[in-house]
C-alpha atoms as a PDB file:
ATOM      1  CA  UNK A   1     232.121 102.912 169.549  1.00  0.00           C
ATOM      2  CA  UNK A   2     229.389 102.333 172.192  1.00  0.00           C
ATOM      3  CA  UNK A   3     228.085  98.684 170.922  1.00  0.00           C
ATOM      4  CA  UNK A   4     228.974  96.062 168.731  1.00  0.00           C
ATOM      5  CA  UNK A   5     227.425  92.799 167.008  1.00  0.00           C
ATOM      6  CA  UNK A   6     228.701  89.942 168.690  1.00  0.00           C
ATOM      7  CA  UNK A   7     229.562  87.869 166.160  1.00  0.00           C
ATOM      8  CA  UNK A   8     231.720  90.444 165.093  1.00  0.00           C
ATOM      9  CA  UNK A   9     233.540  90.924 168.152  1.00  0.00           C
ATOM     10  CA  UNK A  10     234.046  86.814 168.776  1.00  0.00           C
ATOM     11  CA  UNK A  11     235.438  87.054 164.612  1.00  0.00           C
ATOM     12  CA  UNK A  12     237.539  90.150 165.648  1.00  0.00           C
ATOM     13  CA  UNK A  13     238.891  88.745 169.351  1.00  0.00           C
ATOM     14  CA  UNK A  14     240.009  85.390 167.276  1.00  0.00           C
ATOM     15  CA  UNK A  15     237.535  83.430 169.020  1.00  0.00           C
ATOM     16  CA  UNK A  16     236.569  81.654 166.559  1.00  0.00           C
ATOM     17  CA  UNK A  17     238.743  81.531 162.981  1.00  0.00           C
ATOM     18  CA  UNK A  18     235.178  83.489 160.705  1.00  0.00           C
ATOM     19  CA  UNK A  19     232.296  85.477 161.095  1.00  0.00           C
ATOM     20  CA  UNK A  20     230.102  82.551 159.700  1.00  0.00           C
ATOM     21  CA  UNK A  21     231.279  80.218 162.764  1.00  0.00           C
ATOM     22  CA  UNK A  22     230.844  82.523 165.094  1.00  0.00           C
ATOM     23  CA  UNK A  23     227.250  83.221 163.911  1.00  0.00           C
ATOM     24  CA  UNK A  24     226.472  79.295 163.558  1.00  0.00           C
ATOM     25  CA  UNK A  25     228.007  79.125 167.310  1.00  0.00           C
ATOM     26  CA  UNK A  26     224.937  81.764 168.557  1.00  0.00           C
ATOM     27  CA  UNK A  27     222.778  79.959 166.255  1.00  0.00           C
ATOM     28  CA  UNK A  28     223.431  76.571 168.275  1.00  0.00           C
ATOM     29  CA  UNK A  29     222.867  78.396 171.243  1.00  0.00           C
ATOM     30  CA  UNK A  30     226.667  78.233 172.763  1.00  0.00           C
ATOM     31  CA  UNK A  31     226.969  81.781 173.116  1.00  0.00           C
ATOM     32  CA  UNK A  32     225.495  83.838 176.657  1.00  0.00           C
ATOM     33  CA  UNK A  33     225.674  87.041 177.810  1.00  0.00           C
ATOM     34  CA  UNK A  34     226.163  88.118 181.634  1.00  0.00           C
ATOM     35  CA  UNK A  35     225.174  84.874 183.404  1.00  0.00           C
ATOM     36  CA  UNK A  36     222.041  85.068 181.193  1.00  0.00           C
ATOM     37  CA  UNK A  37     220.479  81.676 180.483  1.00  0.00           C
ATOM     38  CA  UNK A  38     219.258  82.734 177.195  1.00  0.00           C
ATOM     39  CA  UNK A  39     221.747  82.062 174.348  1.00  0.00           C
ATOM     40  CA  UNK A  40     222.000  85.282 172.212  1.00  0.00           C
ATOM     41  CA  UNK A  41     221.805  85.961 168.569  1.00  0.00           C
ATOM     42  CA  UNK A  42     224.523  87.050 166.305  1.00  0.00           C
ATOM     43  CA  UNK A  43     222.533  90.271 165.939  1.00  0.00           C
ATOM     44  CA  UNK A  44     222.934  90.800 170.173  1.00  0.00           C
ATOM     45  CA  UNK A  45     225.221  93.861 170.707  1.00  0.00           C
ATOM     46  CA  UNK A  46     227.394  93.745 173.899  1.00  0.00           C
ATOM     47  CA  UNK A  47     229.074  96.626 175.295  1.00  0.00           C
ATOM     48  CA  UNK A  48     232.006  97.229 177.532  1.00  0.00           C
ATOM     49  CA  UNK A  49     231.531  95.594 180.911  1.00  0.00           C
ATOM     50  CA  UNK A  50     230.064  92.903 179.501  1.00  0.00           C
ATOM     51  CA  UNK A  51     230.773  88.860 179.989  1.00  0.00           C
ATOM     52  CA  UNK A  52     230.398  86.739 177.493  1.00  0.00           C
ATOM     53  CA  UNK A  53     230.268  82.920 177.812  1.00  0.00           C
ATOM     54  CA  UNK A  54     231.331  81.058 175.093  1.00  0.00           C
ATOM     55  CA  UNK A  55     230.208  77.318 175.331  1.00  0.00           C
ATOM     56  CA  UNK A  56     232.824  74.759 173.374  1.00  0.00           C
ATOM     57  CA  UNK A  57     232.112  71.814 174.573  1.00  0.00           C
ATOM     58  CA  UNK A  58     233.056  69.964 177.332  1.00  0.00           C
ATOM     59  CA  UNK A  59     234.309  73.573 178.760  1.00  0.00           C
ATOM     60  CA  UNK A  60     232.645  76.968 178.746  1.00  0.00           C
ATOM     61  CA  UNK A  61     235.254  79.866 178.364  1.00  0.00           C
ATOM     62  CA  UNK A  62     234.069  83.640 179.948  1.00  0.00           C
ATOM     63  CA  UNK A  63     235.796  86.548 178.539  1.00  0.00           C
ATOM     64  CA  UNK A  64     234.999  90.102 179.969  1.00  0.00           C
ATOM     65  CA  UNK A  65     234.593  93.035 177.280  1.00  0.00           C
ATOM     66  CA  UNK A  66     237.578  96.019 177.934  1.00  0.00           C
ATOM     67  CA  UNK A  67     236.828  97.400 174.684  1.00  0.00           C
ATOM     68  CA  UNK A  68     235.167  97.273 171.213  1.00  0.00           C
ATOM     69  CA  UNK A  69     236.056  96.504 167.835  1.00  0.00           C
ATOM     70  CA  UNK A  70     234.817  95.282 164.698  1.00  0.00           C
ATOM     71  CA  UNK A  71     237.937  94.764 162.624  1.00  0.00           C
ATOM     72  CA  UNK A  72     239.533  91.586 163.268  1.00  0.00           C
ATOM     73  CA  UNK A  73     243.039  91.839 165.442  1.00  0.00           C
ATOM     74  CA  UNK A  74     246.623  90.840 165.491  1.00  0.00           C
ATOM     75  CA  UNK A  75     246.818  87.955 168.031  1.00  0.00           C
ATOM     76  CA  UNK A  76     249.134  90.261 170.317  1.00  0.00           C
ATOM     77  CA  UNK A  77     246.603  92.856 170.749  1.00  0.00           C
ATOM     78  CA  UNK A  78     243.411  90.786 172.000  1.00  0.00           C
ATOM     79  CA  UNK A  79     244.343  90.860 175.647  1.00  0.00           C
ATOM     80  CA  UNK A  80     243.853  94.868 175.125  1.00  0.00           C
ATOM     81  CA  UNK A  81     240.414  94.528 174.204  1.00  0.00           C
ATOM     82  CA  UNK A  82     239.307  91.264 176.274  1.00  0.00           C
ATOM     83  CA  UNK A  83     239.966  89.854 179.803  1.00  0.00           C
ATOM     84  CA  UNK A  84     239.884  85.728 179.937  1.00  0.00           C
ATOM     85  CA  UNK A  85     237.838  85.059 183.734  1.00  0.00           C
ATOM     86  CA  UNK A  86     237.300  81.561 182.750  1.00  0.00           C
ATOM     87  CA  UNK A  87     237.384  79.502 186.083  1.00  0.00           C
ATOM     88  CA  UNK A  88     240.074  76.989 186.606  1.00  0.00           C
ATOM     89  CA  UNK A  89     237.613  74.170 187.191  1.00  0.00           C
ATOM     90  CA  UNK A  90     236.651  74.500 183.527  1.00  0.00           C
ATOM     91  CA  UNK A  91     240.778  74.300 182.755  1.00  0.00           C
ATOM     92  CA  UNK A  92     240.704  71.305 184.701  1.00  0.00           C
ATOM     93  CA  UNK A  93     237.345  69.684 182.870  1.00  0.00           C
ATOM     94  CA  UNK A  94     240.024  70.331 179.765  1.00  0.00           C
ATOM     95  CA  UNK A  95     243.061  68.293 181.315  1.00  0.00           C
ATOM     96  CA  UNK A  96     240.596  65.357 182.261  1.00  0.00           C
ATOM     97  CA  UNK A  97     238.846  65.123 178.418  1.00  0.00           C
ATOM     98  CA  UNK A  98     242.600  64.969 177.436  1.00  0.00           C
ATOM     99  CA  UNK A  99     243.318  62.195 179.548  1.00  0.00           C
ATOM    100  CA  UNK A 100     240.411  59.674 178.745  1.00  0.00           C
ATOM    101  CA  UNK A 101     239.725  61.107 175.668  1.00  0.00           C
ATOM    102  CA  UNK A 102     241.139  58.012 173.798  1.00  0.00           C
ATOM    103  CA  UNK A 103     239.292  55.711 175.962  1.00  0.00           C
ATOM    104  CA  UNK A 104     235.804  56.775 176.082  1.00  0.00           C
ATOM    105  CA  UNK A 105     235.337  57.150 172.611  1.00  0.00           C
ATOM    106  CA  UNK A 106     231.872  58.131 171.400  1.00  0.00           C
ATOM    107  CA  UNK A 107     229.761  56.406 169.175  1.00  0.00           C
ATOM    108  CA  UNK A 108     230.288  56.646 165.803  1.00  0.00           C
ATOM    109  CA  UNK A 109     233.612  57.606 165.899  1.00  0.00           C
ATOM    110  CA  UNK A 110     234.607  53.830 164.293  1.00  0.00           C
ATOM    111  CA  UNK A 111     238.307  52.142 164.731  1.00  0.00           C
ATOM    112  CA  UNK A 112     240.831  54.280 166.750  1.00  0.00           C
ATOM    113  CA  UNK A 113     243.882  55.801 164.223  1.00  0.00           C
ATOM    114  CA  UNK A 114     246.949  54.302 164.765  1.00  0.00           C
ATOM    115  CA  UNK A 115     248.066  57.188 166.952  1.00  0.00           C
ATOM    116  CA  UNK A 116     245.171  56.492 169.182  1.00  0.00           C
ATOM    117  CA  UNK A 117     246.414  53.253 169.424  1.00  0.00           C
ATOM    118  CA  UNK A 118     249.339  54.075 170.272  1.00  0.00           C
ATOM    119  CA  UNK A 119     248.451  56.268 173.232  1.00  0.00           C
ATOM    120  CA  UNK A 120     246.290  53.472 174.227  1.00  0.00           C
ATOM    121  CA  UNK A 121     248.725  51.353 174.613  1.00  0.00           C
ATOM    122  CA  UNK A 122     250.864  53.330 176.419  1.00  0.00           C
ATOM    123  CA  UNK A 123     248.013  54.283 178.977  1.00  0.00           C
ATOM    124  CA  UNK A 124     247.384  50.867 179.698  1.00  0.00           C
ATOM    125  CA  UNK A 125     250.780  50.153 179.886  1.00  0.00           C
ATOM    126  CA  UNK A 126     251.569  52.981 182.603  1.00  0.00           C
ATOM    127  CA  UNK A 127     248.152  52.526 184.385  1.00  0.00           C
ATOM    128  CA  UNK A 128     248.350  48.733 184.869  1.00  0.00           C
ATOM    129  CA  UNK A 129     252.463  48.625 186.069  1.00  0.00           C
ATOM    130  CA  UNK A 130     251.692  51.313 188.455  1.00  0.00           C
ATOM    131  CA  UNK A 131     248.226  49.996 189.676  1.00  0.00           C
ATOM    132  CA  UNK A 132     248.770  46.567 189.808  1.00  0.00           C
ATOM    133  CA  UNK A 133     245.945  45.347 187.199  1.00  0.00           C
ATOM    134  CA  UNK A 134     246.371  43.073 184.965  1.00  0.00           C
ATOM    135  CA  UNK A 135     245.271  43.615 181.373  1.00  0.00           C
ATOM    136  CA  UNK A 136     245.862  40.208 179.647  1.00  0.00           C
ATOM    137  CA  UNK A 137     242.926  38.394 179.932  1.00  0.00           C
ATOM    138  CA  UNK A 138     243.756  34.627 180.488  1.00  0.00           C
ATOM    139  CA  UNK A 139     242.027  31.805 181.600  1.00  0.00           C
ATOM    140  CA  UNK A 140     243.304  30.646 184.829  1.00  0.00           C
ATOM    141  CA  UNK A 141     241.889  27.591 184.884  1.00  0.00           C
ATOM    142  CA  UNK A 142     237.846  28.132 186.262  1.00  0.00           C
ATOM    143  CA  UNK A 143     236.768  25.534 184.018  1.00  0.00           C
ATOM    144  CA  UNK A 144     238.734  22.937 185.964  1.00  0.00           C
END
């Protein structure tokens, strides 16, 4: 096997959990080839060699090809058939979004869950004893 589809081969390397994601993915335009600019289309076949950045945001993961397949794999034989050369910065990117994550929340998103509370509450309860800010919000007298 010389070539293969690649939303096939993100379907078969358990990159993403179906085909049909994996084709909506190139669809959106998350998907690049070899430090192309140009996102691909599910049709796009990829050969060995080849490194394919896969945009989920907020990082962008880069796998190298090692080999081909169309039939989906066990978990414990992907790192036979792909090499993971994602850059640590984009590991890092990861570990920050998990960090504020709770506290920049977008719009839309409505009232936190309980368990978003809860790590709230605990971030502002480690940040401010360790900082030195106060978070209660009193009135110390500057209408007097």
């Amino acid at each position: 096997m010389t070539e293969v589809r690649i939303d096939k081969w993100l379907w078969a390397m358990r990159i993403y959990k179906t085909r049909t994601v994996a084709t909506d993915a190139c669809k959106k335009g998350r998907i690049t080839v070899n430090n192309d600019t140009n996102p691909v289309k599910p049709a796009r076949v990829i050969h060995v060699g080849d490194t394919v950045h896969v945009r989920k945001p907020p990082v962008t993961y880069s796998f190298r090809v090692k080999q081909l397949t169309e039939n989906r794999l066990g978990a414990r034989l992907v790192p036979e058939y792909l090499e993971n050369v994602t850059p640590q910065d984009q590991y890092d990117l990861l570990d920050v979004v998990k960090i504020s994550g709770f506290v920049d929340r977008r719009k839309g998103l409505g009232r936190p869950t309980k368990r978003e509370g809860r790590e709230l509450a605990r971030f502002t309860d480690t940040y401010a004893s360790d900082s030195g800010w106060d978070f209660d919000f009193e009135d110390i007298g500057d209408d007097e």
